[in-house]
C-alpha atoms as a PDB file:
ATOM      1  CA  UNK A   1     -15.092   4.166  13.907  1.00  0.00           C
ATOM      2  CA  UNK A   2     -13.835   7.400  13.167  1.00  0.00           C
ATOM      3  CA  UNK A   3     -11.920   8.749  10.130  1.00  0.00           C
ATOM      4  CA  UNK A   4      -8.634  11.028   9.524  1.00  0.00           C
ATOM      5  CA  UNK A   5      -7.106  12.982   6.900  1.00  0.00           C
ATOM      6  CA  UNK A   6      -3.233  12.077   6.133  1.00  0.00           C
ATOM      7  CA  UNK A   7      -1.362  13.696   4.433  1.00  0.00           C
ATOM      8  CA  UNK A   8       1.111  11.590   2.355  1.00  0.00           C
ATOM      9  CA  UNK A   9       4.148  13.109   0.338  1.00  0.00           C
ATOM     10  CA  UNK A  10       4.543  11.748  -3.572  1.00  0.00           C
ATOM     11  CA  UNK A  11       7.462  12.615  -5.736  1.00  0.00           C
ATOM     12  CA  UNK A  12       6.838  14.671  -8.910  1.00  0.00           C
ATOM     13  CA  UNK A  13       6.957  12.590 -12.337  1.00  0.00           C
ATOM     14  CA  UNK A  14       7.731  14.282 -15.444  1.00  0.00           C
ATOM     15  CA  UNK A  15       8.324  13.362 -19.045  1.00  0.00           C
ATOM     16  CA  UNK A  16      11.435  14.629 -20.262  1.00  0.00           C
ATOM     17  CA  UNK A  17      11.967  13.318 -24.230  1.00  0.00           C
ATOM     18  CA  UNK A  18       9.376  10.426 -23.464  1.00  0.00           C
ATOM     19  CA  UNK A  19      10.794   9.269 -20.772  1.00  0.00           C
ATOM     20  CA  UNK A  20       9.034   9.387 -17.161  1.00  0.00           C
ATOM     21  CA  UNK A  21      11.276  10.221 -14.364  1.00  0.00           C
ATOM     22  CA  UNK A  22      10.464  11.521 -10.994  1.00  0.00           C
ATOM     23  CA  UNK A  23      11.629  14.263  -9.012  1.00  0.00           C
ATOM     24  CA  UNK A  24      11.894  15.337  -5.624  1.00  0.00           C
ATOM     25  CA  UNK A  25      12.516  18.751  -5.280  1.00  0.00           C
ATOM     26  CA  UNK A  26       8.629  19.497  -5.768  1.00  0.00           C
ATOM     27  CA  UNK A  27       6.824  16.495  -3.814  1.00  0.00           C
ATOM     28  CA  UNK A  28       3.270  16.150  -4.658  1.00  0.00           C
ATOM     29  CA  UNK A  29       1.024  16.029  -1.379  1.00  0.00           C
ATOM     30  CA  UNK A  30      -2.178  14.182  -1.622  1.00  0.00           C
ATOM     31  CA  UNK A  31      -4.719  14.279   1.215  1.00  0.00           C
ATOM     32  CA  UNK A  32      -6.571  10.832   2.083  1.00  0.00           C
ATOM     33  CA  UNK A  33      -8.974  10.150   4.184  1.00  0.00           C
ATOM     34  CA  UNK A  34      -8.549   7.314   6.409  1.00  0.00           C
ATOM     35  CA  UNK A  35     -11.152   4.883   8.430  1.00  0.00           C
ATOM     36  CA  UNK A  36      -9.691   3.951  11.865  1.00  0.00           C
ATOM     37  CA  UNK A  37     -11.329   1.714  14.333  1.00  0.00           C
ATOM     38  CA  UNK A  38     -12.691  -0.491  11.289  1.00  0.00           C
ATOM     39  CA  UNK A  39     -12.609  -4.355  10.655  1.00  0.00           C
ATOM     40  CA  UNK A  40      -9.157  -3.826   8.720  1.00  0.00           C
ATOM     41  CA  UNK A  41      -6.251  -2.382   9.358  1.00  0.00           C
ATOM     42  CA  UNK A  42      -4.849  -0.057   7.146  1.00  0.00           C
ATOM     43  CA  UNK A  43      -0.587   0.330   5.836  1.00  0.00           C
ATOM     44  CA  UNK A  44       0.488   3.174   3.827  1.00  0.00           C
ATOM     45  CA  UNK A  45       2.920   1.915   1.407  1.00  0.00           C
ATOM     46  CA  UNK A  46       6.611   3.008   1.308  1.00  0.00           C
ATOM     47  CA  UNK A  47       9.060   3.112  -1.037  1.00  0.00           C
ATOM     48  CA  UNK A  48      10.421  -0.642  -1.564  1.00  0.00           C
ATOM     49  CA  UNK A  49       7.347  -2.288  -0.351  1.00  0.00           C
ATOM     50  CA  UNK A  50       5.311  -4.554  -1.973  1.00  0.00           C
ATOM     51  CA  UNK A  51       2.499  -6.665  -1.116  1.00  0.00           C
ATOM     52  CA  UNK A  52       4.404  -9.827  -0.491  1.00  0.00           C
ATOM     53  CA  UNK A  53       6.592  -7.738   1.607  1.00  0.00           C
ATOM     54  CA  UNK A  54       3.421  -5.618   3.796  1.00  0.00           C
ATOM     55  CA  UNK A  55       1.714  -9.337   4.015  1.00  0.00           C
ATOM     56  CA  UNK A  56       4.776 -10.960   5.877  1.00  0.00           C
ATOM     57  CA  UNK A  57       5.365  -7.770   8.005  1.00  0.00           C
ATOM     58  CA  UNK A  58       1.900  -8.117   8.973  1.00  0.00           C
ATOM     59  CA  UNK A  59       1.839 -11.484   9.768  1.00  0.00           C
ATOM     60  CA  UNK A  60       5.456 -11.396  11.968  1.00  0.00           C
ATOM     61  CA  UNK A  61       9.200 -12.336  11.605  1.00  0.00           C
ATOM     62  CA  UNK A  62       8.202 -15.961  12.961  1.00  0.00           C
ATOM     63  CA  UNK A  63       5.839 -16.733   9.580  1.00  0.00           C
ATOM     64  CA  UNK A  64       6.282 -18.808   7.173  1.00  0.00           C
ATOM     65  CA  UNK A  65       6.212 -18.802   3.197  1.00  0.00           C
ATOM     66  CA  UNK A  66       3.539 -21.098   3.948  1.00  0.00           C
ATOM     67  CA  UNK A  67       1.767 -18.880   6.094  1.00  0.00           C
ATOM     68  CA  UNK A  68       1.998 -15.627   3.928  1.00  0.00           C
ATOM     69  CA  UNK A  69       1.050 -17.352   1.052  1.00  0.00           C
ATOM     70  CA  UNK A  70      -2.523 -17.168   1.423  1.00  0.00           C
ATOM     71  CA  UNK A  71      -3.160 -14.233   3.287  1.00  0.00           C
ATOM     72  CA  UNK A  72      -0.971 -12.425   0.228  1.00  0.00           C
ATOM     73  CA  UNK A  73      -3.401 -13.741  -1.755  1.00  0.00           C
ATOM     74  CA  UNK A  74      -6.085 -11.879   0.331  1.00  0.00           C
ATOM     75  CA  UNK A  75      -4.454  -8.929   0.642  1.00  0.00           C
ATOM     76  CA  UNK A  76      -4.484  -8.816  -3.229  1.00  0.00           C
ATOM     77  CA  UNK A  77      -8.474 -10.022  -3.156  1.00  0.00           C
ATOM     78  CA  UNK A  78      -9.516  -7.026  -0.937  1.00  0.00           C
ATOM     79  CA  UNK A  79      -6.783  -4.414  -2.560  1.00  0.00           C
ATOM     80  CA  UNK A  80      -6.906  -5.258  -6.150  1.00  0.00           C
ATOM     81  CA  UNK A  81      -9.939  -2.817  -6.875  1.00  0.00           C
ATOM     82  CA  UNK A  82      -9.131  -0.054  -5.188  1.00  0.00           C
ATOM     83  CA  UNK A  83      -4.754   0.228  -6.462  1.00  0.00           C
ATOM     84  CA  UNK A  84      -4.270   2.801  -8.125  1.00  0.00           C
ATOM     85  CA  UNK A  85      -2.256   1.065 -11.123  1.00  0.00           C
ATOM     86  CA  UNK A  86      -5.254  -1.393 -10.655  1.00  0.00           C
ATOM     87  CA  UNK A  87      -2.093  -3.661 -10.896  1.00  0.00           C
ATOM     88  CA  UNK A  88      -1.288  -5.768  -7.483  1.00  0.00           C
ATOM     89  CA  UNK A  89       2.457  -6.080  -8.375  1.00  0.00           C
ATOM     90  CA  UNK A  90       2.729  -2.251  -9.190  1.00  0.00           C
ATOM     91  CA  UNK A  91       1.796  -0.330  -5.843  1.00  0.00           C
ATOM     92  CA  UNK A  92       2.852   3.569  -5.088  1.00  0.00           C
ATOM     93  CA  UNK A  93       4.292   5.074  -2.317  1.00  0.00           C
ATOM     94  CA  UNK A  94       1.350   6.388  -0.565  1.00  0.00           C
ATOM     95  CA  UNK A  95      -1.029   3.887  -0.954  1.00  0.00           C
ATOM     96  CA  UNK A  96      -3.183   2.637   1.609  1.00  0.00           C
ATOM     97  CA  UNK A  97      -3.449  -1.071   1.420  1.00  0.00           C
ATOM     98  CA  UNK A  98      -6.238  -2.373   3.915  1.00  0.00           C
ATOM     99  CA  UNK A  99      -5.150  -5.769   5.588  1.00  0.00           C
ATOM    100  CA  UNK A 100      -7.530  -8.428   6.398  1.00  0.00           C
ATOM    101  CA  UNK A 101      -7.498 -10.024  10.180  1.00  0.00           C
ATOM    102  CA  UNK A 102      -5.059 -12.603   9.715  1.00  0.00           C
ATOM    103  CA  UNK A 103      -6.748 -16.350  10.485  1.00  0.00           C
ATOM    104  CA  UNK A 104      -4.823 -17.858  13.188  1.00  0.00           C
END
């Protein structure tokens, strides 16, 4: 098992008048250090993705809502603790979500 830095690119979030909005004419860079070779494999979120989403990409076009029903619900088990919002239906661009071995 051996480990890498990544660097990922995060947009800038102000408050202007109490509201939050983000810009990208200043992105944020934030270094993270990454296992590879390890029981799970790891996806850095995108913009747009979700865990619903990341769970059926994992899994492959052919599966079903049946299938990706309960290995989302792992993916949330083993990612939960460690999201930054702490929230599983609130992820950030950037994020590394670590993905179970899918049960055949």
């Amino acid at each position: 098992m051996s480990r890498v830095l990544v660097i990922v690119g995060l947009v800038t979030l102000s408050m202007i008048n109490g509201v939050a909005g983000a810009t990208t004419d200043q992105p944020t860079r934030l270094p993270v250090e990454v296992e590879i070779g390890g029981p799970l494999d790891t996806v850095v979120v995108i913009r747009g993705d979700h865990l619903w989403k990341i769970s059926a990409r994992h899994l492959g076009p052919d599966a079903s809502n049946d299938q990706i029903s309960p290995y989302w619900r792992e993916v949330i088990a083993v990612n939960e603790p460690r999201l930054r919002s702490g929230d599983p239906d609130l992820i950030y661009p950037g994020e590394i979500v670590e993905m179970p071995a899918a049960s055949d």
